[in-house]
C-alpha atoms as a PDB file:
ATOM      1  CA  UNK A   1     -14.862  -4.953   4.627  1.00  0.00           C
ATOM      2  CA  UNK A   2     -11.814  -4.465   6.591  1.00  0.00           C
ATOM      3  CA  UNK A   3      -9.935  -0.586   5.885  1.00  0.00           C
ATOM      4  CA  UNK A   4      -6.343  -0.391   7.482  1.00  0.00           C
ATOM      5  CA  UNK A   5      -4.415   2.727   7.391  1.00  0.00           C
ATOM      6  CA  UNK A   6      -0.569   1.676   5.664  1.00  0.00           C
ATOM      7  CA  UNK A   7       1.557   3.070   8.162  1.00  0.00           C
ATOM      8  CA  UNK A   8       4.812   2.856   6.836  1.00  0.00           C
ATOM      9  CA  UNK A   9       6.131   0.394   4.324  1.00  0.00           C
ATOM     10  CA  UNK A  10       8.917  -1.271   2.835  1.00  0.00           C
ATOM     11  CA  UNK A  11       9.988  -1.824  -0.851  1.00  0.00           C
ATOM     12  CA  UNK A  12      12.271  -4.852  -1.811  1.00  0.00           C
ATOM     13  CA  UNK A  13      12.514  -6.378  -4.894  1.00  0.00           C
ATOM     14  CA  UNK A  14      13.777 -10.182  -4.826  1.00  0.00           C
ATOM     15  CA  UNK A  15      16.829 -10.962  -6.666  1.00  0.00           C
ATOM     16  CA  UNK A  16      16.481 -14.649  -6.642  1.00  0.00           C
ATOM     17  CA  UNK A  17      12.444 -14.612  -7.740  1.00  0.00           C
ATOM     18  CA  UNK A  18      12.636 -11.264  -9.846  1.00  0.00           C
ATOM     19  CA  UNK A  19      10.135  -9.843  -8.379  1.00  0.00           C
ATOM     20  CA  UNK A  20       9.257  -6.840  -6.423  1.00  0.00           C
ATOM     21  CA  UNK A  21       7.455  -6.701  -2.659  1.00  0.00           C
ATOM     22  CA  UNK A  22       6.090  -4.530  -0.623  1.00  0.00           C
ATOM     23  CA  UNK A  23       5.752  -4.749   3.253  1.00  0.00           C
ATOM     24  CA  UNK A  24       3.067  -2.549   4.406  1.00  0.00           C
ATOM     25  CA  UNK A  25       2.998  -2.220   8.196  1.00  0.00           C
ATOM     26  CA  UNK A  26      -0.705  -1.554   9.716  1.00  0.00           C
ATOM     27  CA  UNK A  27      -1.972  -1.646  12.963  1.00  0.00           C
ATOM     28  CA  UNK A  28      -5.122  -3.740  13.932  1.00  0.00           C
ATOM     29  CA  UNK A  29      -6.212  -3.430  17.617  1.00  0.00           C
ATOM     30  CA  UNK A  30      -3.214  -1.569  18.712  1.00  0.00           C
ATOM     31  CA  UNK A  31      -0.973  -4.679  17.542  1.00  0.00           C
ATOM     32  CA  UNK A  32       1.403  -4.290  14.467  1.00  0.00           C
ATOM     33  CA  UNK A  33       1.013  -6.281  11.149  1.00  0.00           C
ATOM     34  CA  UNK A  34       2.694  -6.823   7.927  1.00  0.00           C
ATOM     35  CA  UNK A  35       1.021  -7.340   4.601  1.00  0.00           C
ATOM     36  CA  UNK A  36       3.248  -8.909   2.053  1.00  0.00           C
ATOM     37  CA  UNK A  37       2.249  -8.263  -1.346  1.00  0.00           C
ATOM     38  CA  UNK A  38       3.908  -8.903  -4.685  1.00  0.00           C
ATOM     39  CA  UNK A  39       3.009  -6.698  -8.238  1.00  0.00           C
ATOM     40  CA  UNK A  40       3.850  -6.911 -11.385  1.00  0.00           C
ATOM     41  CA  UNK A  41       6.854  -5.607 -11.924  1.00  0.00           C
ATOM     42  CA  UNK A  42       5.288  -2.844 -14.137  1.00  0.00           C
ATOM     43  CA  UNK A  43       3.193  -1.500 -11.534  1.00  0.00           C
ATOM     44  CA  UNK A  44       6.006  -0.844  -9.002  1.00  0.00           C
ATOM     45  CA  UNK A  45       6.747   2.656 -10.449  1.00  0.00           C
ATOM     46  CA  UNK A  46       3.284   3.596 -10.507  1.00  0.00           C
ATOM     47  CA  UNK A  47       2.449   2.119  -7.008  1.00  0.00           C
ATOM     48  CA  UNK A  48       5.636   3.172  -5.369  1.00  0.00           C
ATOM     49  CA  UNK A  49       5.091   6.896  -6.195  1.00  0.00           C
ATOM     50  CA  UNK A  50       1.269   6.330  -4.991  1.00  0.00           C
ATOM     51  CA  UNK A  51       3.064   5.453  -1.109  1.00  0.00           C
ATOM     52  CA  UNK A  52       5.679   7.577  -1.417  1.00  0.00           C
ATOM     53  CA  UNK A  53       3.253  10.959  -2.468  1.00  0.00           C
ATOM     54  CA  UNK A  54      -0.283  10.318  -1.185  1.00  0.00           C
ATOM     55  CA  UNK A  55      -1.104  10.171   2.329  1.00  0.00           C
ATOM     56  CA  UNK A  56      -3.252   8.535   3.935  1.00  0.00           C
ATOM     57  CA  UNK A  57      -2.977   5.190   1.588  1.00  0.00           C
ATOM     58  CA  UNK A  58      -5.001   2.194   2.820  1.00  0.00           C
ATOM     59  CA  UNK A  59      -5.053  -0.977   2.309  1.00  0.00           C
ATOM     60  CA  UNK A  60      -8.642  -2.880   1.811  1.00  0.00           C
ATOM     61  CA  UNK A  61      -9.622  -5.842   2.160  1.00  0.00           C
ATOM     62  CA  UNK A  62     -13.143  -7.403   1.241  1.00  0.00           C
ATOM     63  CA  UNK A  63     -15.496  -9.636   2.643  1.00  0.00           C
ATOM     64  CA  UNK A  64     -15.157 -11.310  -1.243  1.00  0.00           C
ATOM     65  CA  UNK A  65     -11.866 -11.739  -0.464  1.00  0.00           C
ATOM     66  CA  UNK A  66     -10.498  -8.575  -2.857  1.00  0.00           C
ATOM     67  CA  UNK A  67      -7.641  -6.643  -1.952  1.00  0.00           C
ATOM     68  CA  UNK A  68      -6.514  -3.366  -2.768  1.00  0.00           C
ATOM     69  CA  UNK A  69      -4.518  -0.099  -1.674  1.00  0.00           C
ATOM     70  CA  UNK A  70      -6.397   3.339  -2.028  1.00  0.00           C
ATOM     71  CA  UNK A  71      -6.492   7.035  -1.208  1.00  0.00           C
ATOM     72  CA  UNK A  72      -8.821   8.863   0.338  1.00  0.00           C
ATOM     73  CA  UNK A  73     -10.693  12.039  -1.648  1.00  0.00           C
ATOM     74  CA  UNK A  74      -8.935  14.915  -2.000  1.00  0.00           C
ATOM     75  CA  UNK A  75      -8.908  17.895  -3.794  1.00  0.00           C
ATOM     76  CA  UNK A  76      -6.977  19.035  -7.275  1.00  0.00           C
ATOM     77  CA  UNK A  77      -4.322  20.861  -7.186  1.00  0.00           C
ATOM     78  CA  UNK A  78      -0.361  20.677  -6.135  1.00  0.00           C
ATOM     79  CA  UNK A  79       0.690  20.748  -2.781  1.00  0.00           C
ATOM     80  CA  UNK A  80      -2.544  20.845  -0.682  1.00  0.00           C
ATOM     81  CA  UNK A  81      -2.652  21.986   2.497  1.00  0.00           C
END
C-alpha cells in the first residue's frame, strides 16, 4: 500500500464534461506528482471541506488497486492544537 501526503491541491470543475476535478499534488522520492481524480458531483462539497479543514489528508493507494483520500486520528473537539 502506497500513503502520500496531499500537499496542496487544486479544485476545477469542467464546463464542457460537467464534472468536477481535483489535482492533488504529492511528492514521491523528492519528485512532484499530480493525481487527477474526478467525484461525483455530490461529493465535492463534502470532500472539498475535508482538504480545505483537515490536515494532514492523504491519499492511498492499494496493492488491490483501491484508492482513497483520508485523515489521520485526531482528537474531538474544535480547533485543536
Amino acid at each position: 500500500m502506497a500513503v502520500h501526503m496531499i500537499k496542496n491541491y487544486v479544485l476545477r470543475y469542467d464546463l464542457d464534461e460537467e464534472r468536477p476535478w481535483f489535482i492533488f499534488h504529492d511528492q514521491v522520492d523528492g519528485a512532484w506528482r499530480n493525481v487527477n481524480w474526478f467525484p461525483p458531483k455530490e461529493n465535492v462539497v463534502y470532500l472539498s471541506d475535508m482538504l480545505r479543514n483537515e490536515k494532514p489528508v492523504y491519499y492511498v493507494e492499494s496493492t488491490s488497486g483501491r484508492k482513497w483520500i483520508t485523515t489521520s486520528a485526531e482528537q474531538i473537539g474544535e480547533e485543536e492544537t
